[in-house]
N, C-alpha and C. Protein backbone atom coordinates (compact mmCIF):
# COMPACT_ATOMS: atom_id res chain seq x y z
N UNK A 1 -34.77 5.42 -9.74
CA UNK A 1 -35.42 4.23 -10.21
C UNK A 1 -36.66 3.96 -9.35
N UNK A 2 -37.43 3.32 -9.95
CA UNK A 2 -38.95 2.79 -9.38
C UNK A 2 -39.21 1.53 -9.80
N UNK A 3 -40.26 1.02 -9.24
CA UNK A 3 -41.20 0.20 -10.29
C UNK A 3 -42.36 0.48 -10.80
N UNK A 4 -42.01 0.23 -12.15
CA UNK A 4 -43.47 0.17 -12.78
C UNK A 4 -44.59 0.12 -12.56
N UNK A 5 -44.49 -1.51 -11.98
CA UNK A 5 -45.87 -2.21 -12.40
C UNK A 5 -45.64 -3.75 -12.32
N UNK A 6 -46.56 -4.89 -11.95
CA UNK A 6 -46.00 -6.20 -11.39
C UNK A 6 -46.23 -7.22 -13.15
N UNK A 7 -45.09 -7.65 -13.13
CA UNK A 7 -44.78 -8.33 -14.39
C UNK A 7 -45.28 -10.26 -14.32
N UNK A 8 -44.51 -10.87 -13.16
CA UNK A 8 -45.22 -12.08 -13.14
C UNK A 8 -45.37 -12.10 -11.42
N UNK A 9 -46.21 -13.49 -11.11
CA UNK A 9 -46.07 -13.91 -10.00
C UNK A 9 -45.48 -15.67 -9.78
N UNK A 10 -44.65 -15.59 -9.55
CA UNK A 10 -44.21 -17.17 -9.60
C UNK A 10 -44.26 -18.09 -8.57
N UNK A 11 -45.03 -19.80 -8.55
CA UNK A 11 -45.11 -20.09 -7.84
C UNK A 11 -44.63 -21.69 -8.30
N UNK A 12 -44.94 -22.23 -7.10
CA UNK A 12 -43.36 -23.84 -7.39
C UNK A 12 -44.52 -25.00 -7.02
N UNK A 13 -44.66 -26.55 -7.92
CA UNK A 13 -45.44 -27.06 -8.03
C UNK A 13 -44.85 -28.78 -7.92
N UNK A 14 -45.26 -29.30 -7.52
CA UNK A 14 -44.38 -30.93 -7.11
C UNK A 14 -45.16 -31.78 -8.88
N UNK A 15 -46.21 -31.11 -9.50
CA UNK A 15 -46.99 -31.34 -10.57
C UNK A 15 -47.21 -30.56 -11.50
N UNK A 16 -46.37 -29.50 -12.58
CA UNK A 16 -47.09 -28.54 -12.73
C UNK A 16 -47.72 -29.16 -13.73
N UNK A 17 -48.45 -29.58 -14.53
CA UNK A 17 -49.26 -30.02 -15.56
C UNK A 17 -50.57 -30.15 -14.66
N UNK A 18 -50.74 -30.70 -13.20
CA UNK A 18 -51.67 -30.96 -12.16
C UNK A 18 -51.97 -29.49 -11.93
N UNK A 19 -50.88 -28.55 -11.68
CA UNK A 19 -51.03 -27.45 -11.36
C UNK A 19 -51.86 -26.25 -12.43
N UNK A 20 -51.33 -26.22 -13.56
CA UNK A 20 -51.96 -25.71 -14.82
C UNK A 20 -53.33 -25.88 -15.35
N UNK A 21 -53.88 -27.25 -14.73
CA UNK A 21 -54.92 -27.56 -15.28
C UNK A 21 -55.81 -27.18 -14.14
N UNK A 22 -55.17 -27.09 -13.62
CA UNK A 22 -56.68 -26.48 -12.32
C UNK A 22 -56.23 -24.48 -12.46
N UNK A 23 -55.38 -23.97 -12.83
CA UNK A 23 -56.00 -22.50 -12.71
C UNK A 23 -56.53 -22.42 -13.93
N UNK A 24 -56.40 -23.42 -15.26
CA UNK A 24 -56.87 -23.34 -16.41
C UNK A 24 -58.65 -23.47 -16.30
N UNK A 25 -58.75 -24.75 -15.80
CA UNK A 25 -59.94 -25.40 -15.88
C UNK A 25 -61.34 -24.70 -14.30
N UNK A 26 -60.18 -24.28 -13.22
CA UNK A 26 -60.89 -23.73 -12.53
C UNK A 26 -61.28 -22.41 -12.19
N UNK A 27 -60.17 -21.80 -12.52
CA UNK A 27 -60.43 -20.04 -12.51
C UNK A 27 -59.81 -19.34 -13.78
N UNK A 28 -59.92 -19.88 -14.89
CA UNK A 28 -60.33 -19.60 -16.36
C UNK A 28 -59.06 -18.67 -16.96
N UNK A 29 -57.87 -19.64 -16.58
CA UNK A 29 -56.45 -18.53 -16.77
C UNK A 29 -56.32 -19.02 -18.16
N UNK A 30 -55.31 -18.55 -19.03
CA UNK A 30 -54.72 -19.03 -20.06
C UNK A 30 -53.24 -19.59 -20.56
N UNK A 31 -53.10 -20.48 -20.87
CA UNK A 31 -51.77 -20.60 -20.89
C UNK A 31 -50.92 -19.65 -22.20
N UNK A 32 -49.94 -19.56 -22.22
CA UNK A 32 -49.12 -18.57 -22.94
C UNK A 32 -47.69 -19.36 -23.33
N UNK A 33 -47.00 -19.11 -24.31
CA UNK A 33 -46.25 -19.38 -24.76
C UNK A 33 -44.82 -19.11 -23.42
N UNK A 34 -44.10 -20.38 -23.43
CA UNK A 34 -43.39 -20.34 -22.27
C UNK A 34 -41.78 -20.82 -22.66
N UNK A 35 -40.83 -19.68 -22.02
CA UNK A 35 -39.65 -20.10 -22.10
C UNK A 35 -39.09 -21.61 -21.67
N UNK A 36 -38.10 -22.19 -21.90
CA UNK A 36 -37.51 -23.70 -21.97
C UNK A 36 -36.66 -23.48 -20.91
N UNK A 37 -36.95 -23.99 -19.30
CA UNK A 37 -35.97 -23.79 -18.62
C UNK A 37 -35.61 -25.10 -18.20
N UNK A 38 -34.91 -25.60 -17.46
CA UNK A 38 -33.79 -26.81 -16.56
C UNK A 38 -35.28 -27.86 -16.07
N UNK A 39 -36.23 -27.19 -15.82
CA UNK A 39 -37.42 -27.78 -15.07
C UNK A 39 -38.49 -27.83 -15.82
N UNK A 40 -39.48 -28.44 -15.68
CA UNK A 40 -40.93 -27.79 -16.19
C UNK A 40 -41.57 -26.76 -15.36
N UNK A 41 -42.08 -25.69 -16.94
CA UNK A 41 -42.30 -24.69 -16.38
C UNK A 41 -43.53 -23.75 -17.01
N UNK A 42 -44.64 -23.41 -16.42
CA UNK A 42 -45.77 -23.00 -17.75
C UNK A 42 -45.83 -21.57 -17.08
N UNK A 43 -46.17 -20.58 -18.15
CA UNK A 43 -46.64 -19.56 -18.07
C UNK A 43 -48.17 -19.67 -18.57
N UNK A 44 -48.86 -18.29 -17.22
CA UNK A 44 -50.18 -18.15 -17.21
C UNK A 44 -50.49 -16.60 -17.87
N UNK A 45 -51.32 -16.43 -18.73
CA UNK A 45 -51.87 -14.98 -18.76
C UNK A 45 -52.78 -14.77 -17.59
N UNK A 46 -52.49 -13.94 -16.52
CA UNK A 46 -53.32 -13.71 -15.45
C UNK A 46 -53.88 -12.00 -15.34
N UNK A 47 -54.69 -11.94 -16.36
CA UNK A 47 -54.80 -10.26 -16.59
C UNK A 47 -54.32 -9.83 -17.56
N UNK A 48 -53.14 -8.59 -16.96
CA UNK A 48 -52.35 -7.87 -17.77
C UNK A 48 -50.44 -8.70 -16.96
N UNK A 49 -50.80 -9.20 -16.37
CA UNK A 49 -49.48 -9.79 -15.61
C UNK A 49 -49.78 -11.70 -16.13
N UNK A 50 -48.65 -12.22 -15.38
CA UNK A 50 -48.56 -13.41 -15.64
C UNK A 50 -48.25 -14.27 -14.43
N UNK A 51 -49.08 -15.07 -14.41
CA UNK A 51 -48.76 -16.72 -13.77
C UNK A 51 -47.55 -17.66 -13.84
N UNK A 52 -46.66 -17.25 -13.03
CA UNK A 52 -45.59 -18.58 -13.29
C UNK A 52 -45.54 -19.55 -12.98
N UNK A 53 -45.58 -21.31 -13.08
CA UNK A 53 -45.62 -22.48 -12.49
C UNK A 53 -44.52 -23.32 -12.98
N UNK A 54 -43.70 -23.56 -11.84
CA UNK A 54 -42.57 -24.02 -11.99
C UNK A 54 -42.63 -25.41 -10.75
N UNK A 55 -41.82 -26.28 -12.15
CA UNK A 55 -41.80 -27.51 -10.89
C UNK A 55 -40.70 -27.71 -10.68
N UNK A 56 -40.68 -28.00 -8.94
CA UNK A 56 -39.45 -28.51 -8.37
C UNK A 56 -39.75 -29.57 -7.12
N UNK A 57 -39.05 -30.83 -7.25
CA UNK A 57 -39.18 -31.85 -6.03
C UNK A 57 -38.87 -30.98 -4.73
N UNK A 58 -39.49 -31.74 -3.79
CA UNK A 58 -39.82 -31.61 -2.33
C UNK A 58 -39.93 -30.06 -1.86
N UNK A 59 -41.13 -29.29 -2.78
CA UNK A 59 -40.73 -28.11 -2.82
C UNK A 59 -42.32 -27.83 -1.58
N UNK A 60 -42.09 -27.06 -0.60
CA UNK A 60 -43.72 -27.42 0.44
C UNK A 60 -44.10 -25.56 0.51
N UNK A 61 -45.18 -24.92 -0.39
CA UNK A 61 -45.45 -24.26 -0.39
C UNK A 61 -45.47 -23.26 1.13
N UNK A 62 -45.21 -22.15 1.10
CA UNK A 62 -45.23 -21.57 2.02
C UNK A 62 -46.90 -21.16 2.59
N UNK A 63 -46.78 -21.70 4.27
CA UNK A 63 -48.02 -21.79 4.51
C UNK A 63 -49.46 -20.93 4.34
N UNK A 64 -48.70 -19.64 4.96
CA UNK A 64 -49.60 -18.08 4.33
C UNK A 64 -49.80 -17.30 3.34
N UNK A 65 -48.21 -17.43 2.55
CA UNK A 65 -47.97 -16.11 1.60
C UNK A 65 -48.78 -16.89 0.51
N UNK A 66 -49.61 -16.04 -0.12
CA UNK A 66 -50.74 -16.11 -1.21
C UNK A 66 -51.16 -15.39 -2.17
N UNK A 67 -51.34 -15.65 -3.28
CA UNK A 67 -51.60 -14.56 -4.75
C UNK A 67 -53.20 -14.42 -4.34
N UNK A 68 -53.27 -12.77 -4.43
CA UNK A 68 -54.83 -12.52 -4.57
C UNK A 68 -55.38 -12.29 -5.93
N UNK A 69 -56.31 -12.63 -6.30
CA UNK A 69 -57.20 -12.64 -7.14
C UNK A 69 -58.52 -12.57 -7.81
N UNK A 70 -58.46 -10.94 -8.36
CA UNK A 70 -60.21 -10.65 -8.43
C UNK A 70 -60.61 -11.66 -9.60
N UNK A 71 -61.74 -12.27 -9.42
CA UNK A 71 -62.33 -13.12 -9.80
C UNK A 71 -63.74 -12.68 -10.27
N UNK A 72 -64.27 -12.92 -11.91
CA UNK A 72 -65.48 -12.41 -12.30
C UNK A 72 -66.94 -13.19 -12.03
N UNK A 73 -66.83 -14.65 -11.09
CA UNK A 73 -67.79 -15.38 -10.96
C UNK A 73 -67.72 -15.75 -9.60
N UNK A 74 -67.52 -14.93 -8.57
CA UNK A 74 -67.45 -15.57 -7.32
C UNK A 74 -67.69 -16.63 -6.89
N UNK A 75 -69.14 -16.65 -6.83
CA UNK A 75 -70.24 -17.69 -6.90
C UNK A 75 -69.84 -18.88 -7.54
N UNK A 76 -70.22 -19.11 -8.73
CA UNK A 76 -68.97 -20.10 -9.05
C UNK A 76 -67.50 -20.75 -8.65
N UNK A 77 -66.84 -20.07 -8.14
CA UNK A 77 -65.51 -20.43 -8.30
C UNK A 77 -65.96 -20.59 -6.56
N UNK A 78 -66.70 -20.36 -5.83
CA UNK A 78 -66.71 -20.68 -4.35
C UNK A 78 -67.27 -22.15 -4.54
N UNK A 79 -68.46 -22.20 -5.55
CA UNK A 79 -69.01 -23.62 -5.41
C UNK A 79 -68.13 -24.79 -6.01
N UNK A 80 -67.19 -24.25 -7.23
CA UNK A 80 -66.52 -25.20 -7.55
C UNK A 80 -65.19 -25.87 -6.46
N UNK A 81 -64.72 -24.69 -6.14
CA UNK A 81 -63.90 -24.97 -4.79
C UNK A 81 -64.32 -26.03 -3.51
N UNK A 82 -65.89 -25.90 -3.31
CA UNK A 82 -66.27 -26.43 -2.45
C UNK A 82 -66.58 -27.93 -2.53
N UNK A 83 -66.77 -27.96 -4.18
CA UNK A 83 -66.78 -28.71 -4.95
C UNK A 83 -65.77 -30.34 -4.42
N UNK A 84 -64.53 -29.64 -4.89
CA UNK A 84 -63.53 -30.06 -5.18
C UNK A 84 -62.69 -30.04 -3.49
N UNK A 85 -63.43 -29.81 -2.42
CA UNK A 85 -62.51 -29.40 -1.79
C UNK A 85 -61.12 -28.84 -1.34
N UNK A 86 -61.04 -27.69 -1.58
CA UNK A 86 -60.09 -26.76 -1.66
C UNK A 86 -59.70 -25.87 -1.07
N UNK A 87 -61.74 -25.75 -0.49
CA UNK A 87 -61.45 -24.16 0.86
C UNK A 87 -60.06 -24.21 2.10
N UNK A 88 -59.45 -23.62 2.25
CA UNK A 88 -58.57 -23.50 3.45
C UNK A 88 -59.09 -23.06 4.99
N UNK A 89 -59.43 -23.34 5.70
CA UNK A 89 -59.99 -23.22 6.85
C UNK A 89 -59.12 -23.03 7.95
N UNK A 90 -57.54 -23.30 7.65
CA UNK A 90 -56.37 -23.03 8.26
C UNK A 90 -55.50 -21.87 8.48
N UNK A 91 -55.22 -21.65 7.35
CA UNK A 91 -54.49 -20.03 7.12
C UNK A 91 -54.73 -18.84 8.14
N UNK A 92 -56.36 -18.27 7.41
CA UNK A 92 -56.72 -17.57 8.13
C UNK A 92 -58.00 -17.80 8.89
N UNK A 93 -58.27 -19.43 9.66
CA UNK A 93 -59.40 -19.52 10.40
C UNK A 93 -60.57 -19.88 9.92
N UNK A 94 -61.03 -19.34 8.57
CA UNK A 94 -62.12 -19.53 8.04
C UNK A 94 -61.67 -19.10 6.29
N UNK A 95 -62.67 -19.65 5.55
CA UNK A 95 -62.17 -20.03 4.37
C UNK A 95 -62.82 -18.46 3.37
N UNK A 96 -63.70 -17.87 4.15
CA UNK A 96 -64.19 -17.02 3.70
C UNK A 96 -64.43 -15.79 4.72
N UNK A 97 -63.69 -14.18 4.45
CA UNK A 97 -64.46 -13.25 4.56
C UNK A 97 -64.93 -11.92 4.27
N UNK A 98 -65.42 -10.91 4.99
CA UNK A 98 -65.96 -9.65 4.70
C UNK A 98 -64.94 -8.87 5.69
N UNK A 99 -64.37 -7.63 4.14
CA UNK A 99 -63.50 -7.25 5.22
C UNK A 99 -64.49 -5.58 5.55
N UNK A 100 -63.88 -4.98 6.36
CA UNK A 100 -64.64 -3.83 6.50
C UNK A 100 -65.27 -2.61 5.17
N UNK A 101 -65.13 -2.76 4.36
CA UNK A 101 -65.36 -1.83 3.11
C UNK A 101 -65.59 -3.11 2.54
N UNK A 102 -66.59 -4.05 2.86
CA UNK A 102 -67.37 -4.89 2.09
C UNK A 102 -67.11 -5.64 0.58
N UNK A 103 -65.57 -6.26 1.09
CA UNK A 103 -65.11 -6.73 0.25
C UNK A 103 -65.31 -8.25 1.00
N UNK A 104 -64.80 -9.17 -0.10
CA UNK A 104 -65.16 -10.32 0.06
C UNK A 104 -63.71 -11.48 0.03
N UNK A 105 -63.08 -12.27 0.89
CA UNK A 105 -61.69 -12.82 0.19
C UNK A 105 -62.49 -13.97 0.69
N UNK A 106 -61.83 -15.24 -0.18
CA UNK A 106 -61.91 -16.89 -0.08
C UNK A 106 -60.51 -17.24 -0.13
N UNK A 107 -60.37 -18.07 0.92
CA UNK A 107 -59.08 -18.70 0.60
C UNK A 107 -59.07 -19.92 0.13
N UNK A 108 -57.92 -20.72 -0.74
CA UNK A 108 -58.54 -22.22 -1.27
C UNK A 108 -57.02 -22.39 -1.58
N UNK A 109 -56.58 -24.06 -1.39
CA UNK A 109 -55.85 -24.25 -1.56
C UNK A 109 -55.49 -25.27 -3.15
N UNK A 110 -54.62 -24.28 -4.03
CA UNK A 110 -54.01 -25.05 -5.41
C UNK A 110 -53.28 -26.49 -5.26
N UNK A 111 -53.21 -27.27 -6.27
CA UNK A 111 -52.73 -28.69 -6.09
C UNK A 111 -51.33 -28.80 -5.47
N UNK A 112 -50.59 -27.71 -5.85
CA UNK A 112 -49.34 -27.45 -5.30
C UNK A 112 -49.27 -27.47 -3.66
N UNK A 113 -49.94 -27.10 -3.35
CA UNK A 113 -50.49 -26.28 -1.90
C UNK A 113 -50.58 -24.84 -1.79
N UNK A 114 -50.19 -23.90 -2.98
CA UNK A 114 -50.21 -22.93 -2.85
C UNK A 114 -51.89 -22.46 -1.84
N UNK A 115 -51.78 -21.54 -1.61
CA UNK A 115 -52.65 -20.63 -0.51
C UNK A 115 -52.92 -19.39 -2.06
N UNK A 116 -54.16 -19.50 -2.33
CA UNK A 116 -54.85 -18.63 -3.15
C UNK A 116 -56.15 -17.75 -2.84
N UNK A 117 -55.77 -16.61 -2.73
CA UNK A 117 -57.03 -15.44 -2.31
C UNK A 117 -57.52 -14.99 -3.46
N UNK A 118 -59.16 -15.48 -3.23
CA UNK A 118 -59.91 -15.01 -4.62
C UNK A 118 -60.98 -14.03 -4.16
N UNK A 119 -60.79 -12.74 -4.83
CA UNK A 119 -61.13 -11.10 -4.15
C UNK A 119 -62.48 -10.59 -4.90
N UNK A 120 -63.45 -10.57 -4.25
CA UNK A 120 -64.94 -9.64 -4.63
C UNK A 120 -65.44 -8.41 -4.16
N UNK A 121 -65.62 -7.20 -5.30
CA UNK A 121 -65.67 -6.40 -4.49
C UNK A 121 -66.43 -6.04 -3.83
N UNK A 122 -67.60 -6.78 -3.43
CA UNK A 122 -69.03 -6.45 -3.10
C UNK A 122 -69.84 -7.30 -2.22
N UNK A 123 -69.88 -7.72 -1.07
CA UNK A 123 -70.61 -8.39 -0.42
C UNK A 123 -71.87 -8.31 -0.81
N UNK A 124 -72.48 -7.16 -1.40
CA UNK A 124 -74.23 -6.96 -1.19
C UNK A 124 -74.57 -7.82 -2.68
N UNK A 125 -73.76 -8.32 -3.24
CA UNK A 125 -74.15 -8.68 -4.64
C UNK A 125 -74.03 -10.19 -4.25
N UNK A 126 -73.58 -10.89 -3.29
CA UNK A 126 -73.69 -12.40 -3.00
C UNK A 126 -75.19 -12.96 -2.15
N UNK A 127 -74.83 -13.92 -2.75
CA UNK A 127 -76.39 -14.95 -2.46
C UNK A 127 -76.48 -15.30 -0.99
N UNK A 128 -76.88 -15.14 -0.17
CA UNK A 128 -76.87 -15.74 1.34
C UNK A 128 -77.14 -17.02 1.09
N UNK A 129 -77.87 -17.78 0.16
CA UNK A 129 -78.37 -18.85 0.54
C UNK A 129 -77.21 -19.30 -0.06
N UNK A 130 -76.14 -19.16 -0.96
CA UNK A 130 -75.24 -19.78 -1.27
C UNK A 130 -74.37 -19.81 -0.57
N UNK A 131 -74.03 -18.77 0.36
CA UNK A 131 -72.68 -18.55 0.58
C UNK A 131 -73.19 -18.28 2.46
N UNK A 132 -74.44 -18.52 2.95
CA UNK A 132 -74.75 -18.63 4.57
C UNK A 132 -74.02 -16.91 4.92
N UNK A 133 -73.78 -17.07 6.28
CA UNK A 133 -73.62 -15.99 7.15
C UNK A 133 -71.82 -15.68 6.81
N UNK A 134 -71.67 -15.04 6.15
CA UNK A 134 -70.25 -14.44 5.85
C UNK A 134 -69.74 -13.79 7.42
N UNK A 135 -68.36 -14.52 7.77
CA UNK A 135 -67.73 -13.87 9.13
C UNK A 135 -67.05 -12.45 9.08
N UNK A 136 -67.86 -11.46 9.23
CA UNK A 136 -67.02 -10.39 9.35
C UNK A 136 -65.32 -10.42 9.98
N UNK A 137 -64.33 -9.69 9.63
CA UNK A 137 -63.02 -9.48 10.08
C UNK A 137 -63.33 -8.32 11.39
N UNK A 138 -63.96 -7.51 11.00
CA UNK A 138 -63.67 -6.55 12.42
C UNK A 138 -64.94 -7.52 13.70
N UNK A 139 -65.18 -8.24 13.42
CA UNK A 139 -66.15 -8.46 14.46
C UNK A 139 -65.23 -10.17 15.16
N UNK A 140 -64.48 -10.33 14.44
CA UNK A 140 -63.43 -11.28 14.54
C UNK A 140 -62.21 -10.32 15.39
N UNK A 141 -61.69 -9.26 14.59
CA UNK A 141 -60.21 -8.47 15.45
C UNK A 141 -61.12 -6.58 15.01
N UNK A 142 -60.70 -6.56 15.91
CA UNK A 142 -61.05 -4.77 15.89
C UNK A 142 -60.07 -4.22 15.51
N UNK A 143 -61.11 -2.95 14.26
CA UNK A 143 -60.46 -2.51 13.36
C UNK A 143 -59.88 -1.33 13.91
N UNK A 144 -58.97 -0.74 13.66
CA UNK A 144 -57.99 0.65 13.47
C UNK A 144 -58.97 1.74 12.78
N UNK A 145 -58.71 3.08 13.24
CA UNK A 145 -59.01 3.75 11.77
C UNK A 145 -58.45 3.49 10.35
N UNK A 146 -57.26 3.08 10.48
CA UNK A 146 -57.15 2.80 8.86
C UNK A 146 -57.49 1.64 8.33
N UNK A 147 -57.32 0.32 9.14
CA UNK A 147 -58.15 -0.84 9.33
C UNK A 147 -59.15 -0.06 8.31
N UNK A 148 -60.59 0.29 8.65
CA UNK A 148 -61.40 0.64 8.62
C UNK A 148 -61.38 1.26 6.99
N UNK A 149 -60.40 2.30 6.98
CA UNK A 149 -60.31 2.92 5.88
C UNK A 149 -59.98 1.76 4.30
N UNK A 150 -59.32 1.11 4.71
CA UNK A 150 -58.28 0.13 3.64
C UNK A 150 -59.27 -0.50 3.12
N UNK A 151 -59.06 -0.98 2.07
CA UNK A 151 -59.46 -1.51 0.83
C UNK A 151 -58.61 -2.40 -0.26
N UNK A 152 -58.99 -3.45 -0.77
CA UNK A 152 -57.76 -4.38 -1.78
C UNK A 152 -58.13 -3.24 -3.18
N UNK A 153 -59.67 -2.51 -2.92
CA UNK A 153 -59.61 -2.37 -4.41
C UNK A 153 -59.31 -0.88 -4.25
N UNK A 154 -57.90 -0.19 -4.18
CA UNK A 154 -57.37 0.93 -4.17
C UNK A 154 -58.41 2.12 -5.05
N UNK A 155 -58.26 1.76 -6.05
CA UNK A 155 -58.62 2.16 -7.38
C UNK A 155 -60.05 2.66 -7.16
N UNK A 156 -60.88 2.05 -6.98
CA UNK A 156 -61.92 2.34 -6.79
C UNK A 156 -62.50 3.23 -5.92
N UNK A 157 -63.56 4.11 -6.30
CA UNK A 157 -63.86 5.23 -5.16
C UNK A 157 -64.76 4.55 -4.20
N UNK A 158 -64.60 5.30 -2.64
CA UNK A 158 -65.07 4.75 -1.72
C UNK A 158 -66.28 5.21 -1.45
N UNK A 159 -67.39 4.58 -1.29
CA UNK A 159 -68.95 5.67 -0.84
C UNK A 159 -68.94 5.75 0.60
């Protein structure tokens, strides 16, 4: 036996209707037809996988663990975040960075409190004047050779 392939990601909400309407309205998910469970509970189309939001009282998101997410408007979804105040500056120190193979993560926190990483693959394609002096990670912790090597976007060939 193996696995496939990742089917949902589920996460727990003190609001989910609060919760739904911000991955709806802010990072352009869809809602989907959703089973009837004990709680309220919405399913997200997130891709080819799915968004789970489930509510439960006094439920306090776990501080680090976080869904990543490539995102087609960076730019956007950084200003709306900033917007709305959302960036996380806690987690990992700073709310935004460049990891060595010039990828890009933001962290921002969902109404739930979830901890959400929104993934770009390209530093050279962002605006400086929007987005200022991006903090490198290896110039923050020194990288490994594989450090170095790694990448979120597997898939993709490396130049």
């Amino acid at each position: 036996m193996r696995v496939t392939g990742l089917n949902h990601v589920s996460i727990s909400s003190v609001d989910v209707e609060t919760s739904v309407r911000f991955y709806v309205e802010v990072l352009g998910l869809e809602p989907i037809d959703t089973y009837t469970f004990a709680f309220p509970t919405r399913y997200l189309r997130l891709g080819d996988v799915q968004l789970h939001v489930f509510q439960r009282e006094n439920t306090d998101a776990p501080p680090f663990h976080h869904i990543g997410l490539n995102i087609d408007d960076f730019e956007g979804a950084y200003k709306r975040a900033k917007e709305l105040d959302m960036l996380d500056r806690e987690a990992f120190y700073s709310p935004i960075w460049e990891l060595p193979d010039g990828t890009v993560q933001l962290y921002l926190r969902d109404p739930g409190g979830n901890l959400v990483e929104l993934d770009w693959p390209d530093v050279n394609t962002l605006d400086p004047d929007v987005f200022g002096e991006i903090p490198k990670l290896a110039d923050a912790v020194p990288q490994t050779d594989e450090g170095q090597r790694a990448t979120l976007y597997h898939l993709r060939a490396r130049t």
